[in-house]
Protein backbone atom coordinates (compact mmCIF):
# COMPACT_ATOMS: atom_id res chain seq x y z
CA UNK A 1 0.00 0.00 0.00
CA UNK A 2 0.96 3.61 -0.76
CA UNK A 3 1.43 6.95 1.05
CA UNK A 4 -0.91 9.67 -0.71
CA UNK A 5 -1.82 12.65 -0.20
CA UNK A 6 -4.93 14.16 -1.30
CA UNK A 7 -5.74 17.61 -2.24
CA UNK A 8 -9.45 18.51 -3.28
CA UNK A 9 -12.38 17.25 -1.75
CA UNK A 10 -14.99 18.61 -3.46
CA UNK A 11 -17.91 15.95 -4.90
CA UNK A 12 -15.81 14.08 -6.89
CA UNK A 13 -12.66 14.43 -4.38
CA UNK A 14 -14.27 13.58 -1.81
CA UNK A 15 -15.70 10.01 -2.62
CA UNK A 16 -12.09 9.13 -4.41
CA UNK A 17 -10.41 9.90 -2.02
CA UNK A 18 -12.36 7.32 0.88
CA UNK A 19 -11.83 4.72 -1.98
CA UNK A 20 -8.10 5.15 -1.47
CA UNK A 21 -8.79 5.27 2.46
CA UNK A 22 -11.40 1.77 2.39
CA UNK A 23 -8.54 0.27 0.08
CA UNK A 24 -5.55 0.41 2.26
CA UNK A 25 -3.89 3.09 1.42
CA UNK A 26 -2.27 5.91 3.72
CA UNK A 27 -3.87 9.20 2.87
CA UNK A 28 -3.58 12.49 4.00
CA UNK A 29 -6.18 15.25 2.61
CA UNK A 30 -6.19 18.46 2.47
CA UNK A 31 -9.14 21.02 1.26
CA UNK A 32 -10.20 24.55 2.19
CA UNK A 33 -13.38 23.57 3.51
CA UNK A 34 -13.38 22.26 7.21
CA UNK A 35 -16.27 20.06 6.88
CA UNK A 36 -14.86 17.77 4.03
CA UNK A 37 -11.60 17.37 5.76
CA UNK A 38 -13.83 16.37 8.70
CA UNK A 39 -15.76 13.85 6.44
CA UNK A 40 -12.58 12.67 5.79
CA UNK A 41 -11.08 12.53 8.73
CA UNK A 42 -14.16 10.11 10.39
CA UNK A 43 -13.35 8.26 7.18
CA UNK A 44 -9.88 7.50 8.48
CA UNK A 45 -7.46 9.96 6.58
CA UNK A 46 -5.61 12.41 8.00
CA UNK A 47 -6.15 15.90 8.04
CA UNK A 48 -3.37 18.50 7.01
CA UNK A 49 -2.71 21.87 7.03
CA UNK A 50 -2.28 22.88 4.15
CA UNK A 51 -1.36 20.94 0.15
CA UNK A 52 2.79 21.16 0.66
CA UNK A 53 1.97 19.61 4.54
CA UNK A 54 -0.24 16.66 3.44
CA UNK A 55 2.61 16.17 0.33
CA UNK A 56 5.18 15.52 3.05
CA UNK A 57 7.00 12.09 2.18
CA UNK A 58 4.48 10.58 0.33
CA UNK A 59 4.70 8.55 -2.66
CA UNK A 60 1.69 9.80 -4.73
CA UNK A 61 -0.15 13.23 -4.38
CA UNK A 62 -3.27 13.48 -6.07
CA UNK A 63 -4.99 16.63 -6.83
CA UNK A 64 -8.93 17.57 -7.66
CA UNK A 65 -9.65 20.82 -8.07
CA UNK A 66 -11.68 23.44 -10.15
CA UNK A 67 -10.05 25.20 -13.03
CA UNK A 68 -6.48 25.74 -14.69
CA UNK A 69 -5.63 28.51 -12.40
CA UNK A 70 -6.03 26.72 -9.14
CA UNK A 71 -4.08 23.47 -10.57
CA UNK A 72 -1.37 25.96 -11.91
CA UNK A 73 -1.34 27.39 -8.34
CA UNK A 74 -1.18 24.08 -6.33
CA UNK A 75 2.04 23.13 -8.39
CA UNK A 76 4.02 26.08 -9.57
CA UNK A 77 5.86 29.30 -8.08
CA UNK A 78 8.24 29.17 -4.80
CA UNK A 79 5.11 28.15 -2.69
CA UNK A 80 3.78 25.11 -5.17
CA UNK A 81 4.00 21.46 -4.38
CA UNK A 82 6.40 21.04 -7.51
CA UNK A 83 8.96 23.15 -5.41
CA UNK A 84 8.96 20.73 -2.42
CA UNK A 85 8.61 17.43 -3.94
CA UNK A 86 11.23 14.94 -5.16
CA UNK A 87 11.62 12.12 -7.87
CA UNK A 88 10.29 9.53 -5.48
CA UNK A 89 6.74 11.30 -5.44
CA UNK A 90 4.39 11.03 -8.15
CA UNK A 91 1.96 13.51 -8.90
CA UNK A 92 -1.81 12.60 -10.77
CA UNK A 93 -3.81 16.14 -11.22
CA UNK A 94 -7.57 14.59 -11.83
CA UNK A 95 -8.95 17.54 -12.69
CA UNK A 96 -10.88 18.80 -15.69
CA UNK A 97 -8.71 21.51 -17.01
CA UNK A 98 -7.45 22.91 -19.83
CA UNK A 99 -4.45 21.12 -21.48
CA UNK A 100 -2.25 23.98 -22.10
CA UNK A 101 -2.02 24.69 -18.35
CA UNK A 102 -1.44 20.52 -17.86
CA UNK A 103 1.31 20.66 -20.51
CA UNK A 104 2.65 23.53 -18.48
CA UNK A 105 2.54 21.69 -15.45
CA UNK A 106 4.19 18.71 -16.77
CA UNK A 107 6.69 20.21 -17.91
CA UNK A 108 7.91 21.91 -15.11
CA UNK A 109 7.68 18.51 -12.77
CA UNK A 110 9.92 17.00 -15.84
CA UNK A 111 12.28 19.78 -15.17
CA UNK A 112 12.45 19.00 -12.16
CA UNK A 113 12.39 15.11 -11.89
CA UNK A 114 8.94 14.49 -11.01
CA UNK A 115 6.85 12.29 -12.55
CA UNK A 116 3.71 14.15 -13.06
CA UNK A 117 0.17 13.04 -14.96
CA UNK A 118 -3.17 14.27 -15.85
CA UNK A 119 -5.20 12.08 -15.06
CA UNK A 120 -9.26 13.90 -15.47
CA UNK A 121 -12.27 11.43 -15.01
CA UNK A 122 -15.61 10.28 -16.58
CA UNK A 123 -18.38 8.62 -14.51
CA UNK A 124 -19.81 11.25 -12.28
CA UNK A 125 -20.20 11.26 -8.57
CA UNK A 126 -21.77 7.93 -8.59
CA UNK A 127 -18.71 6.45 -9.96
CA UNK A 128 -16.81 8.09 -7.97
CA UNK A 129 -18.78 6.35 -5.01
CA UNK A 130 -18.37 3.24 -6.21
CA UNK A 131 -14.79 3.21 -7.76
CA UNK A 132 -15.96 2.76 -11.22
CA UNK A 133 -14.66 5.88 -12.80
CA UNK A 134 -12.93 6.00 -16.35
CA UNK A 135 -9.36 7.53 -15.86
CA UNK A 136 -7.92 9.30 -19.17
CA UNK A 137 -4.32 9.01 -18.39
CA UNK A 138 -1.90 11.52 -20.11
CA UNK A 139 2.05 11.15 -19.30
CA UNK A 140 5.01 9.09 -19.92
CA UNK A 141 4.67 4.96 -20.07
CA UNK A 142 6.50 4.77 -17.08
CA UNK A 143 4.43 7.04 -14.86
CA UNK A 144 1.33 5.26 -16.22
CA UNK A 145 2.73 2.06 -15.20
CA UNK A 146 3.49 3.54 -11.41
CA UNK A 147 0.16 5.32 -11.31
CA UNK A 148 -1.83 2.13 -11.61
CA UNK A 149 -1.40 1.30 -8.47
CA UNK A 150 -3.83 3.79 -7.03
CA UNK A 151 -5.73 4.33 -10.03
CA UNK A 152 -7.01 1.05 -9.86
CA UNK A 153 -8.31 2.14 -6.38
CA UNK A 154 -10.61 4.44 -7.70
CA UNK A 155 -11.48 3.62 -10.98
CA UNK A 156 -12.69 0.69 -13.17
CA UNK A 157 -11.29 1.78 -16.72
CA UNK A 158 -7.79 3.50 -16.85
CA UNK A 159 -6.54 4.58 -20.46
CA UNK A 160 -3.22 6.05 -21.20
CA UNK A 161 -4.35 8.78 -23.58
CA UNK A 162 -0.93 9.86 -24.68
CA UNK A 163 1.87 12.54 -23.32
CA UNK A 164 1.57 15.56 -20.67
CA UNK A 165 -2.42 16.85 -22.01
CA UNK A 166 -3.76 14.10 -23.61
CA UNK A 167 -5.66 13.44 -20.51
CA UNK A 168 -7.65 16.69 -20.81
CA UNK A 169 -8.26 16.25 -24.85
CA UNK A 170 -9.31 12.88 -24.13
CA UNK A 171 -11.59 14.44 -21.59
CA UNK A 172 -12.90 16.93 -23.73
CA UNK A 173 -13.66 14.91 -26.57
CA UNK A 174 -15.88 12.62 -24.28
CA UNK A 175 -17.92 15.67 -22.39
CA UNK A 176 -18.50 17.34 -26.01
CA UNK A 177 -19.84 14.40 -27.10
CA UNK A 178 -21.92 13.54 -23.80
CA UNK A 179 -23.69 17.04 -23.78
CA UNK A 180 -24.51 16.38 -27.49
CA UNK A 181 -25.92 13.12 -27.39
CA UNK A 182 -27.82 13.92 -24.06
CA UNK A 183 -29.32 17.47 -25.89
CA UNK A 184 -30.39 14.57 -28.67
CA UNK A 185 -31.95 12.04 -26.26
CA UNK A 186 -33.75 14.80 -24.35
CA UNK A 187 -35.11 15.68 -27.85
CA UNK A 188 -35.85 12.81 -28.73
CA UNK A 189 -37.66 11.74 -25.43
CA UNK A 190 -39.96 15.11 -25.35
CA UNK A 191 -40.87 14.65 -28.99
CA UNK A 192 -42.42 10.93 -28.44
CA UNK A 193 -44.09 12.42 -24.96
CA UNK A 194 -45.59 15.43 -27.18
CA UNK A 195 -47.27 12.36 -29.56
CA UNK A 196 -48.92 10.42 -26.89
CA UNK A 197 -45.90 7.55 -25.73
CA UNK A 198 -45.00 6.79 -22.61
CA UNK A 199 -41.07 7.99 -22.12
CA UNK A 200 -40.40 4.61 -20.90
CA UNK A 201 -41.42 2.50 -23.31
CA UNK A 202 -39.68 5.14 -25.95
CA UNK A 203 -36.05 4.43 -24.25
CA UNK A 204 -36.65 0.94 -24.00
CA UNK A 205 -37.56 1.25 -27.73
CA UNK A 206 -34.69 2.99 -28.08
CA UNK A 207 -31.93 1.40 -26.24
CA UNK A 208 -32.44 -1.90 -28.49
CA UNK A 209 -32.86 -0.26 -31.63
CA UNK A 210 -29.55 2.21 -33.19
CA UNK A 211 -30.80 5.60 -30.78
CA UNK A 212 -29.09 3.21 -27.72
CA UNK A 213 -26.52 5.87 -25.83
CA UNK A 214 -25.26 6.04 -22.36
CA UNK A 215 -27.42 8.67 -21.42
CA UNK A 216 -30.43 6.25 -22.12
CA UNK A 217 -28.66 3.24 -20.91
CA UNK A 218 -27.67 5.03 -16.96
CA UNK A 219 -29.11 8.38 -17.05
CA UNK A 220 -31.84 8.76 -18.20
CA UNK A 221 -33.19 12.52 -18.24
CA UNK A 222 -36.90 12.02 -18.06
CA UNK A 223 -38.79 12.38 -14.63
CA UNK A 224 -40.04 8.65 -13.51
CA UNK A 225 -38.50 6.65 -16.19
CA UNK A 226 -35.05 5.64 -14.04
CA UNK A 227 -35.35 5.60 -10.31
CA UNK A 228 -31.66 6.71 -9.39
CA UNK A 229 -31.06 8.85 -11.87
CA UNK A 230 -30.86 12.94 -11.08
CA UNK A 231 -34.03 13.31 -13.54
CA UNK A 232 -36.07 11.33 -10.82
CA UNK A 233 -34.72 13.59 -7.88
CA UNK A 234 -35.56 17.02 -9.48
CA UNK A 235 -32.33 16.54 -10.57
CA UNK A 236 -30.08 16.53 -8.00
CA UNK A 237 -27.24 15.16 -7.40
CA UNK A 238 -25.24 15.00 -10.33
CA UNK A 239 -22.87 16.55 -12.86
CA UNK A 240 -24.06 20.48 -12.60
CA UNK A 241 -24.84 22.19 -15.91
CA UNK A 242 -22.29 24.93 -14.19
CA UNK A 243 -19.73 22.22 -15.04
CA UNK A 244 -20.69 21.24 -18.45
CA UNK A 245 -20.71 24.93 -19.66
CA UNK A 246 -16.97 24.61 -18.36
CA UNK A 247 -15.86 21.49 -19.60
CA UNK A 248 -17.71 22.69 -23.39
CA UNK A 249 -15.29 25.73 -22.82
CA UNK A 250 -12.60 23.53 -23.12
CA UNK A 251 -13.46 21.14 -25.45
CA UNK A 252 -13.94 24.04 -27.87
CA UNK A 253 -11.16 25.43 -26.66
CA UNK A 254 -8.91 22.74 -28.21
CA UNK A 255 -11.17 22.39 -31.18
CA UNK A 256 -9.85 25.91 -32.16
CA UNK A 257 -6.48 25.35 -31.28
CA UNK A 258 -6.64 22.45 -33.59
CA UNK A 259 -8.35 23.68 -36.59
CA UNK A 260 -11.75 21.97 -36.03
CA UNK A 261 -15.32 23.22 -36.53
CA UNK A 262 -17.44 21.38 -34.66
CA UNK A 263 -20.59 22.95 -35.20
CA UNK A 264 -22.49 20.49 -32.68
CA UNK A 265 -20.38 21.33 -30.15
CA UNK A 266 -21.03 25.09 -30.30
CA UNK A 267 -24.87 24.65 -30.30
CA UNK A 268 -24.43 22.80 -27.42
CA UNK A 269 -22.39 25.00 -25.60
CA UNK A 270 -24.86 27.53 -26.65
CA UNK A 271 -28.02 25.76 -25.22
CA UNK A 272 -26.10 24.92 -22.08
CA UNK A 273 -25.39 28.29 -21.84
CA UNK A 274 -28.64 29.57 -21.99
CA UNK A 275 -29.96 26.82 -19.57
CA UNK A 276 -27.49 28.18 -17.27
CA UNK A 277 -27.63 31.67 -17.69
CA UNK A 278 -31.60 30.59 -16.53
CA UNK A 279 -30.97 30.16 -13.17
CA UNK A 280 -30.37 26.26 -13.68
CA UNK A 281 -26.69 25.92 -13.49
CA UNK A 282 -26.47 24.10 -10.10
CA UNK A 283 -28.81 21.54 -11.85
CA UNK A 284 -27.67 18.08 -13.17
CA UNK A 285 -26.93 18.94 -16.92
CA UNK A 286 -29.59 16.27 -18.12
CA UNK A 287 -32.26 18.94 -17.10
CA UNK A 288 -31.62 20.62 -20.31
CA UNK A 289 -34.57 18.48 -20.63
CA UNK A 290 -36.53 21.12 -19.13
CA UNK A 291 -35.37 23.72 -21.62
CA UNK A 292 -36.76 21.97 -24.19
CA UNK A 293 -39.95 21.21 -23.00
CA UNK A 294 -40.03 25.39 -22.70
CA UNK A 295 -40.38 25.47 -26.31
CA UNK A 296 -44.10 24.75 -26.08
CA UNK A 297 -44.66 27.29 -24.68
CA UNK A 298 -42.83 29.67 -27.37
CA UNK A 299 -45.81 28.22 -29.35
């Protein structure tokens, strides 16, 4: 078993973190906010005082947090965890960021002799729960290798993506395409409901016939029709629209780096947009749902 420390507890954080905990591992967590290093802490980690404390002699550090800037200020600068690391440590940055500012990161742990991944996630907070999540690994061979041993902790599916980045396009290839094919199922489902059939007996139409998506299969976004999904719970918990206008930020952020188009993904980002900017954004993102069913009322 390994010593890790833990930085982010957040939803996702949070949950991945007790997996390493119920699994054997040593952890030590840190996080602004007292009551999930208290969760924590009645989990069986130990609480620290601050990122560089809980990063203290350990041989992985793992780190979940919001956006570029705050993974950027975790690592780099005289204060950053790069700065009081050494070779023996490696670091796994699971957030959903943008992969300029992962590239960056990487390479200043290279420069330094740190093995360093990105290492974002697909699954949601359930997964996350249950140590199911996909891991889209991007880094040297060798740190991919050495990272398994936690990775395996928390997740289910673990794919090396590519070098220091990959991680994050991987990432943002997937959540483009989840926020497209959910705006299409959500479609989909209100148009059958508008002619009279039953929203469950549509999916199950359509998971066995060539409409069959994940968002059907696990989450489905009608009311009723899936008991543990977020529709079924006024949706709540889940994966916030707040974070899907984010991660559609970034997916399109690449796309025009690279020279892509990808008309579908700016109509979604536009839609999601607009269902945030309606006072939804704390919402799971399948109740775009309900921004559809507005249009009836546009006549």
């Amino acid at each position: 078993m390994a010593k890790v420390a833990f930085i982010g507890l957040g939803n996702m954080g949070g949950p991945m973190a007790l997996n390493l905990v119920r699994t054997g591992h040593e952890v030590a967590v840190f996080d602004l906010s007292a009551a999930a290093c208290e969760s924590l802490r009645q989990g069986g980690a130990a609480v620290a005082g601050s990122a560089v404390e809980a990063a203290a002699a350990v041989d992985y550090v793992v780190t979940m947090l919001p956006a570029g800037k705050h993974v950027a200020a975790t690592y780099l600068g005289e204060d950053g965890l790069l700065a009081h690391l050494d070779s023996a440590t490696t670091a796994l940055d699971c957030s959903t960021i943008d992969a300029a500012t992962a590239r960056r990161v990487g390479e200043a742990a290279a420069a330094r002799g740190i093995g360093f991944m990105d290492a974002p996630v697909s699954g949601g907070v359930a997964a996350a729960a249950a140590g199911t999540l996909a891991f889209m690994c991007g880094g040297s061979e060798a740190i991919f290798e050495r990272a398994r041993l936690i990775l395996t902790d928390m997740g289910a599916n673990i794919f090396h993506a590519g070098p220091a980045g990959a991680g994050q396009v991987a990432k943002g290839c997937n959540n483009m395409l989840l926020a497209i094919h959910m705006i299409g199922t959500c479609e989909a489902l209100e148009m059958g409901v508008r002619n009279g059939l039953d929203p469950a007996v549509l999916s199950q139409i359509m998971l066995a016939s060539s409409g069959r998506n994940w968002s059907l299969e696990v989450y489905n976004p009608y009311p009723g029709v899936m008991e543990k999904a977020p529709a079924s719970n006024d949706y709540k918990p889940g994966f916030m629209v707040d974070l899907m206008v984010k991660d559609l930020g970034l997916a399109l952020d690449i796309a025009r780096h690279s020279g892509c188009d990808n008309p579908m993904g700016h109509l979604a980002q536009t839609l999601y947009s607009e269902h945030q900017a309606a006072g939804n954004g704390q919402l799971d993102f399948s109740s775009i749902l309900r921004r559809l069913q507005r249009t009836e009322d546009r006549g």
